[in-house]
Protein backbone atom coordinates (compact mmCIF):
# COMPACT_ATOMS: atom_id res chain seq x y z
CA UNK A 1 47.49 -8.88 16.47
CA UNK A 2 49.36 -12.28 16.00
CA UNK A 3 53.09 -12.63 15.69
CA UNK A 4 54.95 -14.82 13.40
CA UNK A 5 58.40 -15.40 14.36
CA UNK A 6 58.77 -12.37 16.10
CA UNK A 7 57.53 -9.88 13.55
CA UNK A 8 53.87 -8.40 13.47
CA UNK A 9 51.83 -10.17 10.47
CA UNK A 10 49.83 -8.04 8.71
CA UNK A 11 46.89 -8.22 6.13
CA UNK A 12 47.53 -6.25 2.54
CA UNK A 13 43.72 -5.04 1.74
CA UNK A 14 42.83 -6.03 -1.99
CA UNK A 15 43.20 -2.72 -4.47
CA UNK A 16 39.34 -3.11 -4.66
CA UNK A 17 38.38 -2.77 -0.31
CA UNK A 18 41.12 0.00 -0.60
CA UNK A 19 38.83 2.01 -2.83
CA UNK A 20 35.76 0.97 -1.16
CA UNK A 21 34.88 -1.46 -3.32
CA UNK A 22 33.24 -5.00 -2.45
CA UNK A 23 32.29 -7.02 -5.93
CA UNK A 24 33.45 -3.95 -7.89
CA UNK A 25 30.83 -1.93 -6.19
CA UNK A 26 30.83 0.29 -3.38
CA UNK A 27 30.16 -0.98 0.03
CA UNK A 28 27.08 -0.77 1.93
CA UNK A 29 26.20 2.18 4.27
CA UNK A 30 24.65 0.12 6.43
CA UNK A 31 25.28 2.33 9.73
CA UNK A 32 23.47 5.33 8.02
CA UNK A 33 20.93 3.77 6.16
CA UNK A 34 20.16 1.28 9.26
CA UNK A 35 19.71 4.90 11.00
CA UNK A 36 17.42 6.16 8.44
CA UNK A 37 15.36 3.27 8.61
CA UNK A 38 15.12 3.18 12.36
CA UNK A 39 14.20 7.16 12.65
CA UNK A 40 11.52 6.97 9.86
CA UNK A 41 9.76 3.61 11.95
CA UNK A 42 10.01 5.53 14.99
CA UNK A 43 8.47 8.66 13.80
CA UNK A 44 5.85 6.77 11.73
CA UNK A 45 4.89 4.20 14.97
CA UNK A 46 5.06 7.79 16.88
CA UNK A 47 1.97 9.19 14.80
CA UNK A 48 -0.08 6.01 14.47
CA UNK A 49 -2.25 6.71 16.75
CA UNK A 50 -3.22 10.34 16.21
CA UNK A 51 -6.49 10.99 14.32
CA UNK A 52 -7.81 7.36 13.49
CA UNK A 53 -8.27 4.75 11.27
CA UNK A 54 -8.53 4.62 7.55
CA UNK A 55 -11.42 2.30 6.60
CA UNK A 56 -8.94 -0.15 4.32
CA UNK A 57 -7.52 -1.19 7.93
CA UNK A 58 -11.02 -2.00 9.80
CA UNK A 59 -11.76 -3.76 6.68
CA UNK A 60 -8.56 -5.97 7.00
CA UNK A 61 -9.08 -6.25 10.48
CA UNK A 62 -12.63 -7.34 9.90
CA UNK A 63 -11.20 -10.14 7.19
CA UNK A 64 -8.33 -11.30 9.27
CA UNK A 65 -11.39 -12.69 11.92
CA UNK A 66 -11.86 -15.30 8.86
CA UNK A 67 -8.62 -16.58 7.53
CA UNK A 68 -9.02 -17.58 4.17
CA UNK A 69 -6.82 -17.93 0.92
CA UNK A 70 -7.97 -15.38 -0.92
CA UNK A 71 -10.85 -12.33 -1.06
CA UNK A 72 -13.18 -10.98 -3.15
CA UNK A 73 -10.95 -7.64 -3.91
CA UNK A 74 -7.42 -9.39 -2.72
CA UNK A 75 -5.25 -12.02 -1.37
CA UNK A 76 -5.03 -13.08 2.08
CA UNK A 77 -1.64 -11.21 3.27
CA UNK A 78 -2.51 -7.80 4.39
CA UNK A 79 -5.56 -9.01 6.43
CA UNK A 80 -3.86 -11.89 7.46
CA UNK A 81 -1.17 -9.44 8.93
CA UNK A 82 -3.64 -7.29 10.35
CA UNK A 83 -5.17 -10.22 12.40
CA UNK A 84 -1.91 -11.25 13.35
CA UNK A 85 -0.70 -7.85 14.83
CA UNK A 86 -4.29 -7.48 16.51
CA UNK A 87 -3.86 -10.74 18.48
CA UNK A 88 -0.16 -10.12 19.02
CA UNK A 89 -0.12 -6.25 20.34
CA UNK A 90 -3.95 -5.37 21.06
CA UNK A 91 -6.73 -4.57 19.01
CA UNK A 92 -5.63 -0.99 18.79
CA UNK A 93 -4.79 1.43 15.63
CA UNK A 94 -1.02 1.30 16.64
CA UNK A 95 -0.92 -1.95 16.84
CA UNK A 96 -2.59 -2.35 13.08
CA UNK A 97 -0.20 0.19 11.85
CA UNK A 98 3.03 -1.28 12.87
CA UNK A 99 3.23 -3.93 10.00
CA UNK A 100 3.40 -1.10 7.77
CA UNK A 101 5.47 1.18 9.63
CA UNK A 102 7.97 -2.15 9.26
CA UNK A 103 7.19 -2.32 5.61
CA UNK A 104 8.12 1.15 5.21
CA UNK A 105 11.86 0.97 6.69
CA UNK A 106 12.18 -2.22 5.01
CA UNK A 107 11.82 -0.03 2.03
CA UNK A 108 14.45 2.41 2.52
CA UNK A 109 17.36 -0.39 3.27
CA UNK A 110 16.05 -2.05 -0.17
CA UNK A 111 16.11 1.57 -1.86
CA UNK A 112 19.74 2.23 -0.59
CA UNK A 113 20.58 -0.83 -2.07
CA UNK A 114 19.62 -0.78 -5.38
CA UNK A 115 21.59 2.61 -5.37
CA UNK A 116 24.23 0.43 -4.48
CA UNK A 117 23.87 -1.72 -7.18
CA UNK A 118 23.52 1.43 -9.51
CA UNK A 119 27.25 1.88 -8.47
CA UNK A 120 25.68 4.62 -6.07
CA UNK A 121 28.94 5.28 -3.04
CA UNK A 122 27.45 5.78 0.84
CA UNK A 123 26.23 9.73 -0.41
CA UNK A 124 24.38 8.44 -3.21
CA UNK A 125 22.79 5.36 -0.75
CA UNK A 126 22.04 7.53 2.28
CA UNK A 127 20.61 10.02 -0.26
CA UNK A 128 18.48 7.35 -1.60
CA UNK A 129 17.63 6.30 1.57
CA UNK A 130 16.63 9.78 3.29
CA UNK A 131 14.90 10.75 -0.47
CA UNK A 132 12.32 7.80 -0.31
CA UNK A 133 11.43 8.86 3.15
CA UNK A 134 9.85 11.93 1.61
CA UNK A 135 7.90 10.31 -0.99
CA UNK A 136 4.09 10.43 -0.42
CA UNK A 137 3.88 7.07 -2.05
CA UNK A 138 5.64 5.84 1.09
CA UNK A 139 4.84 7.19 4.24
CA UNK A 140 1.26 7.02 3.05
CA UNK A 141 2.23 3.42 2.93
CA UNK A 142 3.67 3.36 5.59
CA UNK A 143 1.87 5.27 7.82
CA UNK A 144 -1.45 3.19 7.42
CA UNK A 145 -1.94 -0.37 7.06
CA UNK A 146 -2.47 -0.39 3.18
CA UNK A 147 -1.80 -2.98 0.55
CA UNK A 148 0.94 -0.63 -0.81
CA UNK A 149 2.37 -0.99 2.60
CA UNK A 150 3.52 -4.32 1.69
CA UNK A 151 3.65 -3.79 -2.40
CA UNK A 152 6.66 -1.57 -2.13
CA UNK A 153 9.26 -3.80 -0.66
CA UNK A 154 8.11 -6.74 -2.68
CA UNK A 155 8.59 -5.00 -5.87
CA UNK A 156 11.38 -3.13 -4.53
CA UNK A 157 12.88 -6.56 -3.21
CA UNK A 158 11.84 -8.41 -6.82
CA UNK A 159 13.73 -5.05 -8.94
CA UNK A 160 16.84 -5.48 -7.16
CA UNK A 161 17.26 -8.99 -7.56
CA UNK A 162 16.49 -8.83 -11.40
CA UNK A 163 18.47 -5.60 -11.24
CA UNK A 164 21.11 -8.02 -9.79
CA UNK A 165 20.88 -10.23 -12.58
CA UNK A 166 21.13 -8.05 -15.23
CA UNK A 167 24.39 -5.72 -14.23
CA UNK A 168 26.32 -8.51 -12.49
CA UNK A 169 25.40 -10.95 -15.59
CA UNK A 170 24.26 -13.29 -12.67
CA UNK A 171 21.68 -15.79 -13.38
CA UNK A 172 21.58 -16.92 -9.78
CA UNK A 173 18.99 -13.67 -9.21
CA UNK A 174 16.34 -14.77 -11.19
CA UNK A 175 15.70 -17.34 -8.85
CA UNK A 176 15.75 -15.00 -6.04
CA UNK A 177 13.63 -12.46 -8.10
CA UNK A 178 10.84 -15.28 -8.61
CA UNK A 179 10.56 -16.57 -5.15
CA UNK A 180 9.78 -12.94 -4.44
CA UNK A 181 7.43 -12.47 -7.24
CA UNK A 182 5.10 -15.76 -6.41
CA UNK A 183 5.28 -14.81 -2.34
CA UNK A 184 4.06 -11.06 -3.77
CA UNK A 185 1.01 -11.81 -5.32
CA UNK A 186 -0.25 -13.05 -2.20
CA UNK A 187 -0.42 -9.53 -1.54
CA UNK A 188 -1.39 -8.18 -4.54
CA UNK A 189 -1.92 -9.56 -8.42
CA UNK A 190 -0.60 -6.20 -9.30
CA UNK A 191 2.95 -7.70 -9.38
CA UNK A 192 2.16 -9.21 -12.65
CA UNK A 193 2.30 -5.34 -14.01
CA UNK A 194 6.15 -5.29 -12.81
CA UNK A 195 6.98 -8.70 -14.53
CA UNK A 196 5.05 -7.51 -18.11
CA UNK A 197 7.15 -3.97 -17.74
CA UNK A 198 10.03 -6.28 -17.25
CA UNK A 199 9.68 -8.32 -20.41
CA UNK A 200 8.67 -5.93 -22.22
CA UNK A 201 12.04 -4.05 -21.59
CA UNK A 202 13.89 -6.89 -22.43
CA UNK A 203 12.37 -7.61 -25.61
CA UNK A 204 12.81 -3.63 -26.60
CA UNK A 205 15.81 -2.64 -25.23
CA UNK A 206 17.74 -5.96 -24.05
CA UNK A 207 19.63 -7.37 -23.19
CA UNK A 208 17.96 -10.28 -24.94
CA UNK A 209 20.24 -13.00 -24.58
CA UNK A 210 18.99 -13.44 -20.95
CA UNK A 211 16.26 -15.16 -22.40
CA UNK A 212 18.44 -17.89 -23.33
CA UNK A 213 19.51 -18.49 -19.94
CA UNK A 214 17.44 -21.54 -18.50
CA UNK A 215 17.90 -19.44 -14.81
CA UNK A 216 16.06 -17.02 -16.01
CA UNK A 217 12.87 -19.79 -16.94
CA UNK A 218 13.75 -21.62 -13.62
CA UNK A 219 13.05 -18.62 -11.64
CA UNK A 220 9.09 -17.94 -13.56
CA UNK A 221 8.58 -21.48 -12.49
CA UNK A 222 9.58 -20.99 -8.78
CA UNK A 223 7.38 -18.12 -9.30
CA UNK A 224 4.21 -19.94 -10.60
CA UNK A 225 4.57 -22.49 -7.84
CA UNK A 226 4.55 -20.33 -5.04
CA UNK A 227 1.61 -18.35 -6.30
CA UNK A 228 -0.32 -21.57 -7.34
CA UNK A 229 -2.07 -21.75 -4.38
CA UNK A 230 -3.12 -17.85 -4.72
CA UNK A 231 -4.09 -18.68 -8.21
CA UNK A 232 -5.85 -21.84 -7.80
CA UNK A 233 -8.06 -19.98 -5.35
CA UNK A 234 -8.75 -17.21 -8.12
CA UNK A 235 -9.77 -20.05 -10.75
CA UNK A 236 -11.76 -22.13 -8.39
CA UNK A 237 -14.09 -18.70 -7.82
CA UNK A 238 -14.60 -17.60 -11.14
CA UNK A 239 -11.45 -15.18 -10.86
CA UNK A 240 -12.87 -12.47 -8.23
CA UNK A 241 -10.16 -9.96 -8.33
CA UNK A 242 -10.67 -9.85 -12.14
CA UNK A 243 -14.78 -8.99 -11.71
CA UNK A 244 -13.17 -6.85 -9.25
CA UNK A 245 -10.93 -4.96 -11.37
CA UNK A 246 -13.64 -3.90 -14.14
CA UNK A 247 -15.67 -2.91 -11.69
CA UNK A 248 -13.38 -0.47 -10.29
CA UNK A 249 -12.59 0.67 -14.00
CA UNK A 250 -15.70 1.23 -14.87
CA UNK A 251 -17.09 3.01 -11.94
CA UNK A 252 -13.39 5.27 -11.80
CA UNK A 253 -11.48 4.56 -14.59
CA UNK A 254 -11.96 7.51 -16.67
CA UNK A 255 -11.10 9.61 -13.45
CA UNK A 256 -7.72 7.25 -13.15
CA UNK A 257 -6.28 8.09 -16.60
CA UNK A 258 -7.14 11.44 -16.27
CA UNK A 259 -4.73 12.10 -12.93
CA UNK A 260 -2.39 9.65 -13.38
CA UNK A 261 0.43 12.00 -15.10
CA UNK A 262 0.40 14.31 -12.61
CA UNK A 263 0.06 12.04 -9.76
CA UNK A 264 3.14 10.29 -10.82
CA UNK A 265 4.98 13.46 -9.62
CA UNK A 266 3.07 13.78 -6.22
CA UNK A 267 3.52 10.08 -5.61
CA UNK A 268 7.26 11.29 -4.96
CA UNK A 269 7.19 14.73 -4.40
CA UNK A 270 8.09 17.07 -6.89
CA UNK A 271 12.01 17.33 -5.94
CA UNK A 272 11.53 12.95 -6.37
CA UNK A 273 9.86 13.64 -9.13
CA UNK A 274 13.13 15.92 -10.77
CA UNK A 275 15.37 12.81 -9.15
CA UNK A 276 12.95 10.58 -10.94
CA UNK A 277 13.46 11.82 -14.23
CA UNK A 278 17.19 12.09 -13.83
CA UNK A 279 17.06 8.57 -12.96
CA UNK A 280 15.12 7.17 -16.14
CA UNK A 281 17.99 9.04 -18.32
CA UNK A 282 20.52 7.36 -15.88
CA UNK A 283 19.22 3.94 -16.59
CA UNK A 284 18.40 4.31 -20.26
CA UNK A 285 22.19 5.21 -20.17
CA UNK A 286 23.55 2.14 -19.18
CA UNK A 287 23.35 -0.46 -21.68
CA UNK A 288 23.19 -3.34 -18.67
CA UNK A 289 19.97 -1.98 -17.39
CA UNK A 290 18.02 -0.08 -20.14
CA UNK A 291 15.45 -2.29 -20.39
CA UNK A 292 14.26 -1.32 -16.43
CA UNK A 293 13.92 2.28 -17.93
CA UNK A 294 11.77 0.89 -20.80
CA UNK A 295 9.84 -1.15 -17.62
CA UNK A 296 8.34 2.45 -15.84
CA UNK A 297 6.78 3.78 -19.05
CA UNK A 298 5.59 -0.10 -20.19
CA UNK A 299 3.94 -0.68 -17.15
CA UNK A 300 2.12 2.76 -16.80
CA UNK A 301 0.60 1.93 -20.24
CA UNK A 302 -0.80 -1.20 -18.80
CA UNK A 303 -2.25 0.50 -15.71
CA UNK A 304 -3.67 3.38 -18.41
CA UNK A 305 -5.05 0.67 -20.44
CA UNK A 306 -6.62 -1.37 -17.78
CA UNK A 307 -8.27 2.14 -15.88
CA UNK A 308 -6.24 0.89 -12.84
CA UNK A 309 -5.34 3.18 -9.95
CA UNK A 310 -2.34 6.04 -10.48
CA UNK A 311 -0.18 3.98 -7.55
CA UNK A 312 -0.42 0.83 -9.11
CA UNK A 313 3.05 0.85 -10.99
CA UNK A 314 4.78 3.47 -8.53
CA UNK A 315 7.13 0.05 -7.29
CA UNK A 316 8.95 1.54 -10.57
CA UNK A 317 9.18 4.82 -9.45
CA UNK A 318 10.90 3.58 -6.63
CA UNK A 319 13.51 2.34 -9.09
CA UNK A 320 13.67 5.78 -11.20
CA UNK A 321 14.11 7.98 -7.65
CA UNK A 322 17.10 5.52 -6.65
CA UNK A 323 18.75 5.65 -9.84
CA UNK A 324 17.94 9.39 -10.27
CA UNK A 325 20.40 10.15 -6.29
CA UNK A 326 22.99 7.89 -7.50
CA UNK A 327 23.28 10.72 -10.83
CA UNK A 328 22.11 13.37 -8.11
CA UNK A 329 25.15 12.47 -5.74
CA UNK A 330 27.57 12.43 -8.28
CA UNK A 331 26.61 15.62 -9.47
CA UNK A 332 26.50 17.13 -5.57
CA UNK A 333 29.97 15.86 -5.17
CA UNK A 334 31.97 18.71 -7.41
CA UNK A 335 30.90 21.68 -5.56
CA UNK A 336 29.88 22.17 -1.36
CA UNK A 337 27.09 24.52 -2.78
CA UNK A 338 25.58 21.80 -4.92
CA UNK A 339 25.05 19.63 -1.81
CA UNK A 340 23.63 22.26 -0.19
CA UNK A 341 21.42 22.83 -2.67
CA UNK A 342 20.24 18.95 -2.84
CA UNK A 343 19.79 18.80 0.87
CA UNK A 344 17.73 21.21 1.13
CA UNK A 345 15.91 20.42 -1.79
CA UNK A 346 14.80 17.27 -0.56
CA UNK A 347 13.86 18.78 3.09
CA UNK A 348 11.46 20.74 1.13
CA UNK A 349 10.17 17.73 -0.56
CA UNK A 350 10.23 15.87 3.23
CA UNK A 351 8.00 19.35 4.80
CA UNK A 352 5.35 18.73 1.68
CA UNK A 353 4.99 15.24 2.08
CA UNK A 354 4.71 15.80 5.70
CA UNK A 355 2.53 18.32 5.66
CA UNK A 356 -0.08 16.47 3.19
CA UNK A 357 0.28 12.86 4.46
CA UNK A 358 0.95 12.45 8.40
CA UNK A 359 -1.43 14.25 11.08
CA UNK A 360 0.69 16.70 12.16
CA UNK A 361 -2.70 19.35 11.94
CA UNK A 362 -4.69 19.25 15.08
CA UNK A 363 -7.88 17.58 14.01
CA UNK A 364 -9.89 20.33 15.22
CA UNK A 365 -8.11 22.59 12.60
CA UNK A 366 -7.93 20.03 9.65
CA UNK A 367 -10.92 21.12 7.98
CA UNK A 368 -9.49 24.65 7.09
CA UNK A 369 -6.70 23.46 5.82
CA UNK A 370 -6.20 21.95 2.01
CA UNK A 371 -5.48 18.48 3.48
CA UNK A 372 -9.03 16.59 3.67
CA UNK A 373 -9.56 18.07 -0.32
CA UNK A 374 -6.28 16.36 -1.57
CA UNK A 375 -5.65 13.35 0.85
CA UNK A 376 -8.44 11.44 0.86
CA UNK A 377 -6.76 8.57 3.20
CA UNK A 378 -6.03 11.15 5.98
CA UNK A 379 -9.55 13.19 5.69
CA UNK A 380 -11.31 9.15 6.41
CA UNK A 381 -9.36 9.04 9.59
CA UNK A 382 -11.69 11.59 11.29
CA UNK A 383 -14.28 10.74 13.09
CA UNK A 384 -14.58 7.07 13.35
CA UNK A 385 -15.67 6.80 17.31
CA UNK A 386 -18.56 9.36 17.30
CA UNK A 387 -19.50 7.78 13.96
CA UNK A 388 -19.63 4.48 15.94
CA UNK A 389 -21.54 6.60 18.84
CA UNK A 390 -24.05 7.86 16.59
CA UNK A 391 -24.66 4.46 16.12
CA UNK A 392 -25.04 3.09 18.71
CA UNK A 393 -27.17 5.90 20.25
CA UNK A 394 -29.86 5.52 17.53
CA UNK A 395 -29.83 1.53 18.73
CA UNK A 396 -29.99 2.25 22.37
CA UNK A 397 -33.13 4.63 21.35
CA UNK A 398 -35.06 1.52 19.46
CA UNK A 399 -37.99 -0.07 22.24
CA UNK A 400 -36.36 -2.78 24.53
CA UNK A 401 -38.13 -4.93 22.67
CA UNK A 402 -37.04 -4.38 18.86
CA UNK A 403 -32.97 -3.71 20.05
CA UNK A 404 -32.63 -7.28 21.59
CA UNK A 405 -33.52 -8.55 17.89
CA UNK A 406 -31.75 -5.34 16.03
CA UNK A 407 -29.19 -6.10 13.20
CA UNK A 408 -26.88 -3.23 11.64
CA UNK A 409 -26.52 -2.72 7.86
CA UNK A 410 -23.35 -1.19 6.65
CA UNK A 411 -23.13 0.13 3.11
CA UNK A 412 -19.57 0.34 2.86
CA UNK A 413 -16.67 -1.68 4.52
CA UNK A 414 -15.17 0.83 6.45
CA UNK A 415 -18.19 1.77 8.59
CA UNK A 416 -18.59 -2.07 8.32
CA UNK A 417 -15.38 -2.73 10.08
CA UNK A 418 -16.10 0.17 12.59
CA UNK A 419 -19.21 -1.08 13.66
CA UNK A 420 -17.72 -5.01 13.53
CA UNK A 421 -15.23 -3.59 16.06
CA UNK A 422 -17.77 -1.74 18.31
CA UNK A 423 -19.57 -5.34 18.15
CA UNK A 424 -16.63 -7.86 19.24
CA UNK A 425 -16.32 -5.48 22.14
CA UNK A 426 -20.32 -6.20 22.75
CA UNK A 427 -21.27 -2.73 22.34
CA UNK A 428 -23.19 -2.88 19.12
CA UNK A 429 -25.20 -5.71 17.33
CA UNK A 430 -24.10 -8.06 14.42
CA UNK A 431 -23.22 -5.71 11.28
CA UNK A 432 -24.02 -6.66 8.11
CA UNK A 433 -22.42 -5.81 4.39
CA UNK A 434 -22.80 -6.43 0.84
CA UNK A 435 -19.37 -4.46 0.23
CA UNK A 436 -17.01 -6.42 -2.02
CA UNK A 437 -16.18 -9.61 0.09
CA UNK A 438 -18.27 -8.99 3.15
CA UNK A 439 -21.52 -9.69 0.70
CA UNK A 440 -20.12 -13.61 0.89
CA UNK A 441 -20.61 -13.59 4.67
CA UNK A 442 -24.32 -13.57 3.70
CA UNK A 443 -27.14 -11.65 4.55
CA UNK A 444 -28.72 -10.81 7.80
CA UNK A 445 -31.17 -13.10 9.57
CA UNK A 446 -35.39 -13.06 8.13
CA UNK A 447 -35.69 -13.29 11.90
CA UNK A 448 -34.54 -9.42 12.68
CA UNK A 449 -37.44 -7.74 13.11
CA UNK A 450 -35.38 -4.17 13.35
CA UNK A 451 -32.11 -2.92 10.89
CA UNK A 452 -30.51 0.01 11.44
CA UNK A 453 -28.64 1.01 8.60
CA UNK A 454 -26.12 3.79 7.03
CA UNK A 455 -24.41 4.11 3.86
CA UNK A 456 -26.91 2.29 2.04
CA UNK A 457 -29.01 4.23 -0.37
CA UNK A 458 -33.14 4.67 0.53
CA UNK A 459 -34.22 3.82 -2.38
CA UNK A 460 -32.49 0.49 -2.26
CA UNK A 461 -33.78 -0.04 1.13
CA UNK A 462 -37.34 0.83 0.52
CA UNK A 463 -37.39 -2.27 -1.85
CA UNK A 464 -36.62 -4.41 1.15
CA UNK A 465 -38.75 -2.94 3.82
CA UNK A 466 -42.11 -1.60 4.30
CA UNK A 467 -40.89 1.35 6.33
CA UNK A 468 -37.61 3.26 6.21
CA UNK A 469 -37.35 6.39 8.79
CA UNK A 470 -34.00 8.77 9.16
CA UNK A 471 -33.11 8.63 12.98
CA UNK A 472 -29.91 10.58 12.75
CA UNK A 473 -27.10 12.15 10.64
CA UNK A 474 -23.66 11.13 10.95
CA UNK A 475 -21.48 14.10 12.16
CA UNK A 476 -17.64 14.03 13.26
CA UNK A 477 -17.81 17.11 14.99
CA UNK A 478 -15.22 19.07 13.40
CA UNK A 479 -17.00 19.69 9.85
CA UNK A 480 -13.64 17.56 8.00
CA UNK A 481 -15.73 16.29 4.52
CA UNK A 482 -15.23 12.63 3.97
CA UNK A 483 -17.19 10.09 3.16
CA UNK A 484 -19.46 9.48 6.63
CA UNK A 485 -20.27 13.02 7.35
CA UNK A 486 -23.46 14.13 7.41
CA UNK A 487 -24.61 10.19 6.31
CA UNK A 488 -28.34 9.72 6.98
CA UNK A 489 -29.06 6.77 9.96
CA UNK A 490 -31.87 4.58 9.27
CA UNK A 491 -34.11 2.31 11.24
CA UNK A 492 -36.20 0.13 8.47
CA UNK A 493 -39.16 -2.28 9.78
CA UNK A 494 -41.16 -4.85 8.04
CA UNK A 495 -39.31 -7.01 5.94
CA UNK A 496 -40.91 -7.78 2.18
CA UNK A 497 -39.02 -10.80 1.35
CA UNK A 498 -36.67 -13.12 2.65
CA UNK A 499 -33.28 -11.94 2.52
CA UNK A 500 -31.56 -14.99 0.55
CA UNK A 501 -33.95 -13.36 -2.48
CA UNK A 502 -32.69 -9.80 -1.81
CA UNK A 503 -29.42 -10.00 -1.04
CA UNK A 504 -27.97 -10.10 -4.76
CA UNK A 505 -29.55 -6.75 -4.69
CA UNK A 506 -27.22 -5.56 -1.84
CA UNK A 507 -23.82 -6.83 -3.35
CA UNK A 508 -21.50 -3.59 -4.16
CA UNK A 509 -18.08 -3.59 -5.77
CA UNK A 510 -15.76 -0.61 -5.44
């Protein structure tokens, strides 16, 4: 403590610190939400490696082996991230997982602190932070290596610098806000959703005069530059993603619109889901913001209209369960039985979410259990290796003679990716794939006298060889449904054409 001529100086805290307040908000928790984010890594890095892979991750893995600016069905950051953490920490599914798992605690500082800016105190940001931690929509996110892993703390990142804008009356943000938009869409084009909910809720519920600020313009051009590359690579390929995107629509679309109300509320939980709600009123309340409550609602219409998955505007969601602890911690704070009540509220929501979306079931005990029926992304993880075994068995069984020429054909790009990996490693031969981008890595050689195949339908190979026989059936072991088990194995001989003339028939989007 210095002295001034002989008397003890000291420093008179502004009325604002006094409170709490920094910038006429309350401070950040950072201590408690730092410790929120740290737990939730360490528990989701903890179960990486139980059960297996999901087959989004061998197909990223399998991508990252050819850098590229863009793919078929997506940009080039997730793979690119997967090839990174391969090289970096081993070619293992811990290793693919922990970009996510870093993704995912990202999240929850961003989460606390657009409670924060929601004029949420340290309850309302610790609840925010702890509350998002429960949400299916991220610790499925977070817990594999998924697109979404990465989508949520973009979009969360991009709301809370336009929600920055907006309530502070800063212009400043936007620029911030774009730089995050361009960098997102080399994750995903789905950001684009976010910015049309945006304007939309400008132009509806205000406030309008921010389109007068030449900020606001300056950051959309920061954003357009940094995506240009991303986009120059979709117009220079006839625009992939969007042949992509009806595709998917038209093989599932129907099927999206018709779940995508409820699965809003399991995207959360259904205690997020009552926080959700509570934070759309919340916003719609607060003249400043209202047009990020009109933003949710916009942007689900777009992802109705377009037969897009039920996820792909849940980066809003995000916003609503924030905004909805910020009301829910103001409400706890009257009466001790009210917190209570909250707390254990969400646990409940933590013990579902749990339950459904991390392998905490013994995998010998997962198929009696609802799990594999509703969680499609945990019920894949089975099985992989003997999958791979099965494989590789029916190869080892071919005469020495047709195995040293033997290619494998993989239907879809999950057991492409497996079989990829068994193949670096020298165990298996080249695998093949007309799956969404793996069809542009061509077809396999006239010269393989032998293909063993799975996942691709009989019919289509019987048009391509003169003889297609079943040589096994894929089984897991543990009878947990998903897509591989009980898959036929084929060995086809005698090829009819030349496989630059077939392969067109091969290509499959989905």
């Amino acid at each position: 403590m210095p002295f001034t001529g002989g008397m003890v100086e000291t420093r008179v805290s502004p009325p604002q610190e006094r409170a709490g307040l920094v910038d006429g908000l309350p401070q950040v928790a950072w201590r408690p939400v730092a410790a929120v984010a740290l737990v939730f890594l360490t528990v989701l890095l903890a179960f990486s490696p139980w059960y297996g892979y999901y087959k989004d991750e061998l197909y990223f893995r399998m991508l990252g082996e050819r850098p590229d600016w863009g793919y078929v069905d997506q940009p080039p950051l997730t793979p690119l991230l997967a090839r990174a953490a391969v090289l970096l920490l081993g070619d293992t599914v811990t290793a693919v997982r922990v970009p996510a798992a870093l993704g995912a605690a990202l999240l929850v500082v961003l989460v606390a602190l657009i409670a924060r800016e929601l004029g949420g105190d340290r309850t309302a940001q610790l609840l925010a932070a702890v509350a998002v931690t429960t949400a299916s929509y991220t610790v499925v996110g977070g817990h594999s290596l998924l697109t979404t892993s990465f989508d949520a703390p973009l979009w969360a990142a991009a709301i809370l610098f336009v929600l920055r804008a907006l309530s502070r009356t800063d212009g400043r943000w936007w620029l911030a806000a774009g730089a995050v938009i361009g960098f997102a869409t080399y994750n995903k084009l789905l950001i684009a959703i976010l910015v049309i909910g945006l304007a939309a809720g400008v132009l509806a519920a205000g406030p309008r005069g921010v389109l007068r600020d030449p900020r606001l313009w300056a950051g959309a051009l920061i954003a357009l530059a940094v995506a240009m590359p991303n986009l120059l690579y979709q117009i220079t390929n006839d625009w992939p993603q969007a042949t992509m995107a009806a595709a998917l629509s038209e093989d599932r679309g129907a099927e999206m619109r018709a779940v995508f109300v409820p699965m809003q509320v399991l995207l959360l939980g259904p205690v997020g889901g009552v926080f959700a709600a509570a934070g759309l009123v919340r916003l719609w309340r607060d003249r400043r913001v209202r047009s990020l409550a009109v933003a949710y609602p916009a942007s689900a219409a777009v992802v109705l209209l377009m037969g897009g998955r039920f996820d792909y505007a849940a980066g809003l969601l995000v916003l609503l369960l924030a905004a909805g602890c910020v009301s829910v911690a103001g409400w706890t704070a009257e009466r001790a039985g009210r917190r209570w009540l909250a707390v254990g509220a969400v646990a409940l929501n933590g013990v579902y979410c749990a339950a459904f979306n991390l392998p905490l079931i013994p995998a010998a005990s997962l198929a009696g259990t609802p799990v594999p029926a509703f969680n499609e992304v945990t019920a894949d993880q089975i099985g992989w290796p003997e999958f791979a075994a099965q494989v590789g068995r029916v190869v080892d069984g071919l005469p020495a003679a047709d195995r040293e020429g033997a290619v494998l054909l993989a239907g879809g790009m999950g057991e492409a990716g497996m079989l990829d990996r068994e193949a670096d490693r020298g165990v298996l031969p080249p695998v093949y794939s007309g799956h969404n981008h793996l069809y542009r890595y061509g077809p396999p050689p006239d010269r393989a006298g032998v293909v063993v195949s799975v996942k691709v339908p009989l019919d289509l190979l019987n048009t391509q060889f003169g003889t297609c026989s079943e040589a096994g059936r894929v089984d897991n072991g543990l009878g947990v449904p998903n897509e591989r088990q009980g898959l036929p194995i084929y060995v086809c001989r005698g090829l009819k054409e030349p496989w630059a003339a077939a392969w067109p028939r091969f290509r499959l989007y989905g």
